[in-house]
Structure formats: C-alpha cells, structure tokens
N, C-alpha and C. Protein backbone atom coordinates (compact mmCIF):
# COMPACT_ATOMS: atom_id res chain seq x y z
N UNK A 1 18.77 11.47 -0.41
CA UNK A 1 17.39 11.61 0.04
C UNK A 1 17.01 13.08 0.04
N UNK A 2 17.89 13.79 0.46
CA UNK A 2 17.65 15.64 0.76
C UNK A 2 17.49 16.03 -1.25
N UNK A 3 18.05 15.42 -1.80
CA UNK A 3 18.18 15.95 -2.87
C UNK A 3 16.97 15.84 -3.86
N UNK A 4 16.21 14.44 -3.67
CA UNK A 4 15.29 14.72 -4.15
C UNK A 4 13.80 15.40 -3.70
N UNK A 5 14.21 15.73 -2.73
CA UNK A 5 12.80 16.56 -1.44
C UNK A 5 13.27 17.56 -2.51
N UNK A 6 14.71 18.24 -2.63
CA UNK A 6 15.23 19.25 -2.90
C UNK A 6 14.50 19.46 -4.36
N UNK A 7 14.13 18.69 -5.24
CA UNK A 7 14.04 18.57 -6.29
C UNK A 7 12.35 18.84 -6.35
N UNK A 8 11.59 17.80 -5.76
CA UNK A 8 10.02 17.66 -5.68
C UNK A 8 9.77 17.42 -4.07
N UNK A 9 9.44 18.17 -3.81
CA UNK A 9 8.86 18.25 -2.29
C UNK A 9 7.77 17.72 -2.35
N UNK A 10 6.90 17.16 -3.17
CA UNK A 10 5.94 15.89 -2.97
C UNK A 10 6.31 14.44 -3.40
N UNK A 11 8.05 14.81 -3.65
CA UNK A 11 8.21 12.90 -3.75
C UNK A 11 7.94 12.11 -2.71
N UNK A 12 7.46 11.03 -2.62
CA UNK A 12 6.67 10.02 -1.88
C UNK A 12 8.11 9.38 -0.51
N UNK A 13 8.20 9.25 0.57
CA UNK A 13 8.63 8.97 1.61
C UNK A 13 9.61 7.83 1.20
N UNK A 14 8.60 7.21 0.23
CA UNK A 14 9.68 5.62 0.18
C UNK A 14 10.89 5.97 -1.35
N UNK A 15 10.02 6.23 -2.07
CA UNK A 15 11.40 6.99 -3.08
C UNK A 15 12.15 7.75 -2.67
N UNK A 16 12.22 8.54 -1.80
CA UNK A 16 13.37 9.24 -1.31
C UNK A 16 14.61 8.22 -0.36
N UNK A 17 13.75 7.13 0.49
CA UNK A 17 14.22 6.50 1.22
C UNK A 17 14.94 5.19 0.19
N UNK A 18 14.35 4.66 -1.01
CA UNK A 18 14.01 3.33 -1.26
C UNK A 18 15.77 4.11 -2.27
N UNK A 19 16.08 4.95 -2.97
CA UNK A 19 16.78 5.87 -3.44
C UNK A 19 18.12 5.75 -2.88
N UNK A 20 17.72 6.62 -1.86
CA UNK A 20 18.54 7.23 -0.63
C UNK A 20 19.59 5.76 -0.48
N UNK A 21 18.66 4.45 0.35
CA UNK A 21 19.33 3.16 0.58
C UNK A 21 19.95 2.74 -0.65
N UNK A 22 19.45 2.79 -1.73
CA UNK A 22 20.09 2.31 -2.78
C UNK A 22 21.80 2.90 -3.29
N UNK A 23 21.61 4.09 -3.03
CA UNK A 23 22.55 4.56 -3.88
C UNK A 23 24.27 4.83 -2.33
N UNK A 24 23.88 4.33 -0.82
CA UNK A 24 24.98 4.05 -0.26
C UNK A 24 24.66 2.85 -0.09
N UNK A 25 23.80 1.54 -0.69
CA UNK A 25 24.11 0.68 -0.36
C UNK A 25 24.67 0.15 0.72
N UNK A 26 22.96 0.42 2.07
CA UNK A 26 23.10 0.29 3.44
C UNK A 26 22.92 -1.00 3.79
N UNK A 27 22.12 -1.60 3.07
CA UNK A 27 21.81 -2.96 3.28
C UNK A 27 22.14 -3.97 2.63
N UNK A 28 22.88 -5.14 2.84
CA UNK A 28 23.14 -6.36 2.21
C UNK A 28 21.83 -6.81 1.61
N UNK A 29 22.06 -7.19 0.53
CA UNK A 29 21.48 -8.30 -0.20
C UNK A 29 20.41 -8.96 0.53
N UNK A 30 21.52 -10.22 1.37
CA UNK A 30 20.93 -10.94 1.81
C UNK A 30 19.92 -10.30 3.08
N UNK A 31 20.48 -9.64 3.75
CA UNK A 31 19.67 -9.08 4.92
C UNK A 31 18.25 -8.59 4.43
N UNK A 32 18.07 -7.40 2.98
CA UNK A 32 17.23 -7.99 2.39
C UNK A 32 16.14 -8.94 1.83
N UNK A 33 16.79 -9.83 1.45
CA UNK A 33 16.30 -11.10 1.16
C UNK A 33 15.68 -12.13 2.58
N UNK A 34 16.22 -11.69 3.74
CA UNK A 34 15.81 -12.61 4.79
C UNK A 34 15.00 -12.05 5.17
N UNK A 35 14.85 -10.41 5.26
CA UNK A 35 14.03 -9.90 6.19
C UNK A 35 12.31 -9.71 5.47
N UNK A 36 12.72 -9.54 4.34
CA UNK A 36 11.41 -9.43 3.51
C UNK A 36 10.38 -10.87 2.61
N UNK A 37 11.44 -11.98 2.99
CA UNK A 37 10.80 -13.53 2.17
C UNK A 37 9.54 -13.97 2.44
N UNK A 38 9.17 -13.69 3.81
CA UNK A 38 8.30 -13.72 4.48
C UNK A 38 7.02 -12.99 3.76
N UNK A 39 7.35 -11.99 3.97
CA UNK A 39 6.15 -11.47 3.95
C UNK A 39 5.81 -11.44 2.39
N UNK A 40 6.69 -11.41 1.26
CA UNK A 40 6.47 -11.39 -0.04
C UNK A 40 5.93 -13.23 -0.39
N UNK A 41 6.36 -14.18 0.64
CA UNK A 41 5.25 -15.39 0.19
C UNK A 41 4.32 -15.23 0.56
N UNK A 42 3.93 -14.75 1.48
CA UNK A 42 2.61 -14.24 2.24
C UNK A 42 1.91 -13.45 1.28
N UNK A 43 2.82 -12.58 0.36
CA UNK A 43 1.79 -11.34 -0.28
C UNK A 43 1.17 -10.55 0.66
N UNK A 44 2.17 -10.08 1.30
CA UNK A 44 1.79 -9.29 2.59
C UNK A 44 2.62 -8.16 2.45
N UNK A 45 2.14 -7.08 0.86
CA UNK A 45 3.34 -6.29 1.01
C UNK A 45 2.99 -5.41 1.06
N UNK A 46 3.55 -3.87 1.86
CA UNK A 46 2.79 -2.81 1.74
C UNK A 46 2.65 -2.00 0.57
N UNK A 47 1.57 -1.40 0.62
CA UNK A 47 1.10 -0.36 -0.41
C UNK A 47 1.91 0.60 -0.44
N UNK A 48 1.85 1.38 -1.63
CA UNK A 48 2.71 2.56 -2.09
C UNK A 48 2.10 3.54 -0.82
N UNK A 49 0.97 3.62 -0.82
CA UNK A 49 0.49 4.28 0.37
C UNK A 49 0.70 4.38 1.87
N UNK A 50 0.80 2.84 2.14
CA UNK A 50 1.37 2.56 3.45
C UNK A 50 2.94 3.05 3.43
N UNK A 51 3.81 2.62 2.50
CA UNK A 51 4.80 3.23 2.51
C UNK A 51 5.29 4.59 2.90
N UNK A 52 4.49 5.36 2.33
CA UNK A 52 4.16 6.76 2.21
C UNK A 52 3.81 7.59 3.60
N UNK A 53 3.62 6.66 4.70
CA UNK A 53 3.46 7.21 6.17
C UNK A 53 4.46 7.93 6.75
N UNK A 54 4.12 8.42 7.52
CA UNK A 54 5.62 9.49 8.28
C UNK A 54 5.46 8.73 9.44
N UNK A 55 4.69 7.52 9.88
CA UNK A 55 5.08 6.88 11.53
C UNK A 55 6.21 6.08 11.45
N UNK A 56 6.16 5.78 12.47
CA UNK A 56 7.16 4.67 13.00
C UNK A 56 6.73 3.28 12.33
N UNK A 57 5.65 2.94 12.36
CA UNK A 57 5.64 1.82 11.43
C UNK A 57 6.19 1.69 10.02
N UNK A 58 6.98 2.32 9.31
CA UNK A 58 7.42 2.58 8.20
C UNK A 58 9.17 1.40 8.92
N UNK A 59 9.55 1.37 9.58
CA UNK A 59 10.35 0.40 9.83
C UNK A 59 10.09 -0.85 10.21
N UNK A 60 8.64 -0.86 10.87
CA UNK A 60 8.05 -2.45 11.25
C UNK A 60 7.30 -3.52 10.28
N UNK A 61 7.39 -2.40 9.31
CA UNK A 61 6.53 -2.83 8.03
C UNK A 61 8.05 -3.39 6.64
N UNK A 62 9.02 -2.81 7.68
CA UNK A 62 10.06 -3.16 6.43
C UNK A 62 10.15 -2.70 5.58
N UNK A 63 9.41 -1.04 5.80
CA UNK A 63 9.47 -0.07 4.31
C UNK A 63 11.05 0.28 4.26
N UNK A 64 12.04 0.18 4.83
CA UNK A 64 13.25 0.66 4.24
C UNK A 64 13.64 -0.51 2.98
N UNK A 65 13.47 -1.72 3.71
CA UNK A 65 13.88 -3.32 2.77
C UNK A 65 12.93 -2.62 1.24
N UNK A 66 12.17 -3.18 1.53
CA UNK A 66 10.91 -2.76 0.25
C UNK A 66 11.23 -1.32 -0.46
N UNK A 67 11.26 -0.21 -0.13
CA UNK A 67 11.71 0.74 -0.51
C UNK A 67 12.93 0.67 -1.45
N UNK A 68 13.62 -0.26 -1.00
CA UNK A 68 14.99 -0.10 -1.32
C UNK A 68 15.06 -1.06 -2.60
N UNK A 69 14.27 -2.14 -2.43
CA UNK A 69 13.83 -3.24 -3.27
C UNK A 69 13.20 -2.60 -4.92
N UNK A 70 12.20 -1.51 -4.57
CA UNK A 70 11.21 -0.89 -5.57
C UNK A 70 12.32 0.25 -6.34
N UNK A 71 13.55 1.04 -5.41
CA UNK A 71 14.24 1.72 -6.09
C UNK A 71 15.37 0.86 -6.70
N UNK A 72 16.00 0.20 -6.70
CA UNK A 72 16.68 -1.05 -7.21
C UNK A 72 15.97 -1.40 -8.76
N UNK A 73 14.49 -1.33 -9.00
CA UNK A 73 14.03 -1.68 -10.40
C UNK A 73 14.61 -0.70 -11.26
C-alpha cells in the first residue's frame, strides 16, 4: 500500500487498499463472497468515488471486500 502512495500520491484510497489486500491475501475467498453477495444482488455497490473517502465508512460500505475484489481483475 506505502509503495504505491510512494509511487503516485494521487492513487485512489481503494487501489492502494484493494492492492495492498490482494497481494497478502488478508481475506478468504469466501468471507469475501459472504460479505459482499448481498449487496452486489442488490446492485448496491459503491462508486469508485465513494470508495475513495478517507471516513470510516470505507469499512461499513465493505470497501476493503470490493477493493480487493476490483484489484483481483
């Protein structure tokens, strides 16, 4: 995560994070998959923008899952 701030200090909150999770592979799969099913049948997913927040809602929103989901492509 430090490395790519290190790199572009305007990379976006969730690529650093979505990255970051990916590459120690913090989260199971499935934990993944349970925590986010919901809201992706819903189509209830946040925006690159919402992502992009520095609050605390960036964990209630499940931007680490999603993050991690979008760096995974």
């Amino acid at each position: 995560m430090w490395l790519i701030g290190d790199l572009n200090s305007l990379a976006p909150k969730w690529l650093c994070q979505g990255i970051a999770g990916y590459e120690v592979k913090q989260m199971p799969d499935e934990f993944i998959e349970n925590s986010t099913s919901e809201q992706i049948y819903n189509l209830v997913i946040p925006t690159f923008q919402t992502l992009n927040s520095a609050g605390w809602d960036f964990e209630t929103m499940n931007g680490f899952q999603f993050s991690y989901l979008i760096g995974e492509l």
